[in-house]
Protein backbone atom coordinates (compact mmCIF):
# COMPACT_ATOMS: atom_id res chain seq x y z
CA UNK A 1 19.74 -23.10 -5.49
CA UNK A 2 20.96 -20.08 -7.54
CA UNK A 3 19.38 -19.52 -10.64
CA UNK A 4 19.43 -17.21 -13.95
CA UNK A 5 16.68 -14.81 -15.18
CA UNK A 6 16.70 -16.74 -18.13
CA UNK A 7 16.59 -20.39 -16.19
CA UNK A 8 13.48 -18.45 -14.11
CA UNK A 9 11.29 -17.68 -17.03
CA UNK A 10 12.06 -20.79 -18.39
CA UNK A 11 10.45 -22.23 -15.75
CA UNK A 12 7.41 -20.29 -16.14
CA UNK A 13 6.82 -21.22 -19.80
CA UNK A 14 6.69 -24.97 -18.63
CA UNK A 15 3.94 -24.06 -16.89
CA UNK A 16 0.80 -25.19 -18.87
CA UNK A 17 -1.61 -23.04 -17.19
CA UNK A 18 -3.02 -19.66 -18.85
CA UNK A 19 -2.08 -17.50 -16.04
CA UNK A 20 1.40 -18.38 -16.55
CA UNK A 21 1.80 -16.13 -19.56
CA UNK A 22 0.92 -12.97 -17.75
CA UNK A 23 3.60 -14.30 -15.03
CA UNK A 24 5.69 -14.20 -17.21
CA UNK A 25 5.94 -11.44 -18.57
CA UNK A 26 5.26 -9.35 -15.02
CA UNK A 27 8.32 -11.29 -14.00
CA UNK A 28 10.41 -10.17 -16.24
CA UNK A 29 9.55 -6.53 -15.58
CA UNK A 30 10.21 -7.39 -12.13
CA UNK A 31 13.57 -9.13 -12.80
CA UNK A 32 14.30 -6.17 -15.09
CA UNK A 33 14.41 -3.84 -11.92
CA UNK A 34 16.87 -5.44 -10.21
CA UNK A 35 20.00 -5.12 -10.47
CA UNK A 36 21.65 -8.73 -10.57
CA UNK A 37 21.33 -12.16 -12.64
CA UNK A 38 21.41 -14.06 -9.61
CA UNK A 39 18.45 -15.53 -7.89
CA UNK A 40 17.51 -17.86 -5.26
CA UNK A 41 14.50 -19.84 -4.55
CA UNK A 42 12.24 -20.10 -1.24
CA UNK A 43 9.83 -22.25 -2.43
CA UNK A 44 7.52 -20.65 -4.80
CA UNK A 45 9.38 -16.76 -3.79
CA UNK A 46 12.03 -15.88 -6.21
CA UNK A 47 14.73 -13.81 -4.26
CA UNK A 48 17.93 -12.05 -5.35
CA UNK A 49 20.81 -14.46 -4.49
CA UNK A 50 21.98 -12.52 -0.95
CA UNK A 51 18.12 -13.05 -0.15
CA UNK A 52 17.40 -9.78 0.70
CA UNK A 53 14.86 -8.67 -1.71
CA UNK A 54 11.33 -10.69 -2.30
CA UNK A 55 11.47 -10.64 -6.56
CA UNK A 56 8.16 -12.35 -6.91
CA UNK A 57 5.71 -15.13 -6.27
CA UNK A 58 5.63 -17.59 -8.82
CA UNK A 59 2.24 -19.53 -8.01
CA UNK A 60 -1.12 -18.64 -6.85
CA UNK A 61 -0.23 -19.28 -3.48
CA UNK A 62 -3.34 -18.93 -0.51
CA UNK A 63 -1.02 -17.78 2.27
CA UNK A 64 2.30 -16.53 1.86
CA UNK A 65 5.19 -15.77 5.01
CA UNK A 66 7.84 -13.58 3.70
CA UNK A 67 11.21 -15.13 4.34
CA UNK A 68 13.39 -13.72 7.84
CA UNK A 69 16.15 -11.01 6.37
CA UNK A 70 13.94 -9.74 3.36
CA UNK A 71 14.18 -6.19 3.37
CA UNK A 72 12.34 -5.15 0.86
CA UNK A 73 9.23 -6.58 -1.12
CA UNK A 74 9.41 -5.85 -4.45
CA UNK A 75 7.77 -3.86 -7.34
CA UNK A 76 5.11 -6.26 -8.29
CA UNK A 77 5.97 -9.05 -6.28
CA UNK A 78 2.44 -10.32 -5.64
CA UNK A 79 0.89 -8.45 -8.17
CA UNK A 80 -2.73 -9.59 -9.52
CA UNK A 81 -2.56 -12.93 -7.26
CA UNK A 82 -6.07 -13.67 -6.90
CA UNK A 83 -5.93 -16.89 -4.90
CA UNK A 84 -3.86 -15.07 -1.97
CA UNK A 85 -5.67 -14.56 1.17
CA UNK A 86 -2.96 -13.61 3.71
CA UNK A 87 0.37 -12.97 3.95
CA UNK A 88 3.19 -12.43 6.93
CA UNK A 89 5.41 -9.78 6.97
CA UNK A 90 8.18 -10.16 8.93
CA UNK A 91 10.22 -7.42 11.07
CA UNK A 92 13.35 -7.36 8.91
CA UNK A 93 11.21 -5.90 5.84
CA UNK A 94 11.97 -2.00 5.56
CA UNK A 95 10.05 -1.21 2.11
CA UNK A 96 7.04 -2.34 0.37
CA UNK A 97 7.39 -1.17 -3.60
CA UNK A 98 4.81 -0.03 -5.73
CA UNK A 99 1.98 -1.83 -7.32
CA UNK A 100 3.57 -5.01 -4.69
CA UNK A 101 0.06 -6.18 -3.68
CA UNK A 102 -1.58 -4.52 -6.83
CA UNK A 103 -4.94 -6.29 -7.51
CA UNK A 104 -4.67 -9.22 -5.15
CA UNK A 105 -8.74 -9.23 -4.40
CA UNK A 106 -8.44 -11.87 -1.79
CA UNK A 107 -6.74 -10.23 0.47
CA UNK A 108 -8.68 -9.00 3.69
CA UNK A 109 -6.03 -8.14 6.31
CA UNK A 110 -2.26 -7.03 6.37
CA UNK A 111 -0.18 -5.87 9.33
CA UNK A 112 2.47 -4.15 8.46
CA UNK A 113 5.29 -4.26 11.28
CA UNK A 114 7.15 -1.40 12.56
CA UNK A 115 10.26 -1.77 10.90
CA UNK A 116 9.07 -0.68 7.50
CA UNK A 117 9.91 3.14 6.46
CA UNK A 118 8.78 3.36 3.10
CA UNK A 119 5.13 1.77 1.66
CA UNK A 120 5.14 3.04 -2.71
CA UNK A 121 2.54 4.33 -4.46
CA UNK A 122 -0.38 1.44 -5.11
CA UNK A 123 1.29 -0.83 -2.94
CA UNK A 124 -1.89 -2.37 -2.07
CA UNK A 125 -4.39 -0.77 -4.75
CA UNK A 126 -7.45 -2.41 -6.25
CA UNK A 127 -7.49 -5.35 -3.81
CA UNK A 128 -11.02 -5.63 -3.78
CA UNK A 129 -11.42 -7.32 -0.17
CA UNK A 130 -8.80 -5.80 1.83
CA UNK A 131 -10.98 -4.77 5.36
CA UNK A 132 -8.38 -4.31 7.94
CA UNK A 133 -4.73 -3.10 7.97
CA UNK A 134 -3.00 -2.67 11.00
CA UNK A 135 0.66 0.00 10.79
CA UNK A 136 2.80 -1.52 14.10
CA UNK A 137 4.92 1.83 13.51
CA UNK A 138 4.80 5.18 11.83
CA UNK A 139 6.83 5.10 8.16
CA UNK A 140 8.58 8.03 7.56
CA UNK A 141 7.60 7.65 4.02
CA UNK A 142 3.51 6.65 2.62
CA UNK A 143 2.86 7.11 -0.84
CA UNK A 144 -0.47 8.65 -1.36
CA UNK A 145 -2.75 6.30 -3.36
CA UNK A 146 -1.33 3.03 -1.74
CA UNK A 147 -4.79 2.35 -0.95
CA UNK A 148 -6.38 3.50 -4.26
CA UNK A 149 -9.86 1.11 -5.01
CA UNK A 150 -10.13 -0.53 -1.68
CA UNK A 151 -13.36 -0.20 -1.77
CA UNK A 152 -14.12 -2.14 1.73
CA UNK A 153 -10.89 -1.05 3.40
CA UNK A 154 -12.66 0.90 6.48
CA UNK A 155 -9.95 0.84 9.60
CA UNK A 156 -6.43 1.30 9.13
CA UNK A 157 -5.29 0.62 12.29
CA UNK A 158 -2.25 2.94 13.33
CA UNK A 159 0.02 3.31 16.76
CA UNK A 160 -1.53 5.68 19.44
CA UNK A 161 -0.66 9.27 18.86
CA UNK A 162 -0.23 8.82 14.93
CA UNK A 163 -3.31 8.83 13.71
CA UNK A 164 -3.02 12.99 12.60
CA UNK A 165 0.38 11.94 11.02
CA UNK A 166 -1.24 8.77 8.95
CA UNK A 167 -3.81 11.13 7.80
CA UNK A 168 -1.89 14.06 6.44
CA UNK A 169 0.68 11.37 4.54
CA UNK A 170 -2.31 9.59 2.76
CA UNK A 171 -4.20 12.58 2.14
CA UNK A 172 -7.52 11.70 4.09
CA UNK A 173 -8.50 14.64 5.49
CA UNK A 174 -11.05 15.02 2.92
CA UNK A 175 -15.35 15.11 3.34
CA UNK A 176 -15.42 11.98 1.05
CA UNK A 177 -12.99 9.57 2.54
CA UNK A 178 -14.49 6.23 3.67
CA UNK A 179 -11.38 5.41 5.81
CA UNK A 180 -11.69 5.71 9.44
CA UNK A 181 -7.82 5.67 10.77
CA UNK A 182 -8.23 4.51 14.83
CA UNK A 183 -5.57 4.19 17.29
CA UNK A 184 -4.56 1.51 19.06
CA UNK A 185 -4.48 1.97 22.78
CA UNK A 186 -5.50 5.25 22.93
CA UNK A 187 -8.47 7.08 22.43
CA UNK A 188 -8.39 5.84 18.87
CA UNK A 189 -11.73 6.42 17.24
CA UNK A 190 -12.64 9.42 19.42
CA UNK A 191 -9.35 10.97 18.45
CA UNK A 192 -9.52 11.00 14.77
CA UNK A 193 -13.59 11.86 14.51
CA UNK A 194 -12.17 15.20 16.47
CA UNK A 195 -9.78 15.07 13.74
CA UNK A 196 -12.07 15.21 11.04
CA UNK A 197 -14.18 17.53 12.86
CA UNK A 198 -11.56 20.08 13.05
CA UNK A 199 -10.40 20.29 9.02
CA UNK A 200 -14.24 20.11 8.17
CA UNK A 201 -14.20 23.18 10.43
CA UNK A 202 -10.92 24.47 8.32
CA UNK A 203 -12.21 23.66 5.27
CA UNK A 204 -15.64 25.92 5.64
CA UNK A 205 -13.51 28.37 6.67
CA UNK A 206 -11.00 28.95 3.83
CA UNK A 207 -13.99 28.13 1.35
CA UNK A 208 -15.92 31.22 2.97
CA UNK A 209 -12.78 33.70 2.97
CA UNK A 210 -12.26 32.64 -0.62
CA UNK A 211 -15.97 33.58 -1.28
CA UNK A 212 -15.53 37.05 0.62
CA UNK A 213 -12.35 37.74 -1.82
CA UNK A 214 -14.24 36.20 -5.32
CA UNK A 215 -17.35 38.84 -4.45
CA UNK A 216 -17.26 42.06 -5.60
CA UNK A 217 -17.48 45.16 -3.48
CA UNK A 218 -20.79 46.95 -4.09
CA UNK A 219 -20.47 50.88 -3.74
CA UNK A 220 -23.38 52.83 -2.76
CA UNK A 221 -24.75 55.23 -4.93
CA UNK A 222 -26.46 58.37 -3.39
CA UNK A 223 -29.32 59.63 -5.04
CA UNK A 224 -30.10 63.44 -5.35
């Protein structure tokens, strides 16, 4: 059933609960982004009308399977849904926007299949419970902070070989970083430790040579 932007927020100011004012109106940002006034319904999923782009979730929905031939999930598509606890990604998606899972402190686990090239900045920031996500490829393209506030996210599980890769696009080579990135099928955990190892190694290294540069040369002084 096609629908309007306008016949889609109507819809949401129907609703009598409280939440449904701050749908609102992160719908229509979200409907502002794209570039059509045509939609089409999968359930609770808004979608543009050739069904190729996830617009947003319009409930609190606990578990959420993204429709087959949605290639990309859009900017705040889930954004701030506390109630959901898991959702399926399927292998047609190729992009994940930013700020698509913002805040969704539920969720615990995500795997991310291979065909996705592009993941945006705080695609998946501030979700308070996220533990475990699993990359089934390499994206050419990882925003930085997509991972910003996890605070419990510990393993980000990445194809064998890739873990360097994963580490240098999200910027975790760093002392402080509370992610360990492990390998499937490979040496995995050993791997990256050596990893870290190494640009700890690296690091002391370019923090002594800019010491030796910083201190001043002393010259001796004879005495007669």
């Amino acid at each position: 059933m096609k629908e309007s932007k306008k016949a889609i927020l109507e819809i949401l100011k129907k609703n009598p609960k409280k939440e449904s004012k701050f749908d609102n109106l992160v719908l229509n940002l979200a409907l502002q982004k794209v570039g059509s006034d045509s939609f089409d319904f999968d359930g609770d999923l808004v979608l543009t009308a050739d069904r190729s782009r996830l617009v947003y979730c319009l409930t609190g929905l606990e578990c959420v399977s993204v429709p087959e031939g949605v290639t990309v999930i859009g900017e705040m598509a889930f954004k701030q849904k506390k109630n959901l606890r898991e959702v399926i990604i399927p292998d047609t998606v190729r992009e994940i926007e930013k700020d698509a899972f913002f805040d969704c402190d539920n969720l615990d686990n995500v795997v991310i299949p291979a065909s996705v090239n592009t993941v945006k900045a705080y695609a998946f920031a501030e979700c308070d419970n996220l533990k475990t996500i699993t990359f089934k490829g390499s994206p050419k393209h990882l925003a930085r902070n997509i991972f910003s506030d996890c605070d419990r996210l510990h393993n980000i599980m990445v194809p064998a070989g890739c873990a360097k890769a994963f580490m240098k696009a999200l910027h975790f080579i760093n002392e402080d970083t509370d992610f360990l990135i492990v390998e499937e099928g490979g040496e995995g955990e050993a791997s990256v430790k050596k990893i870290a190892k190494e640009s700890k190694k690296e690091r002391k290294d370019k923090k002594e040579k800019k010491k030796e540069r910083k201190e001043p040369v002393m010259e001796e002084t004879s005495t007669k």
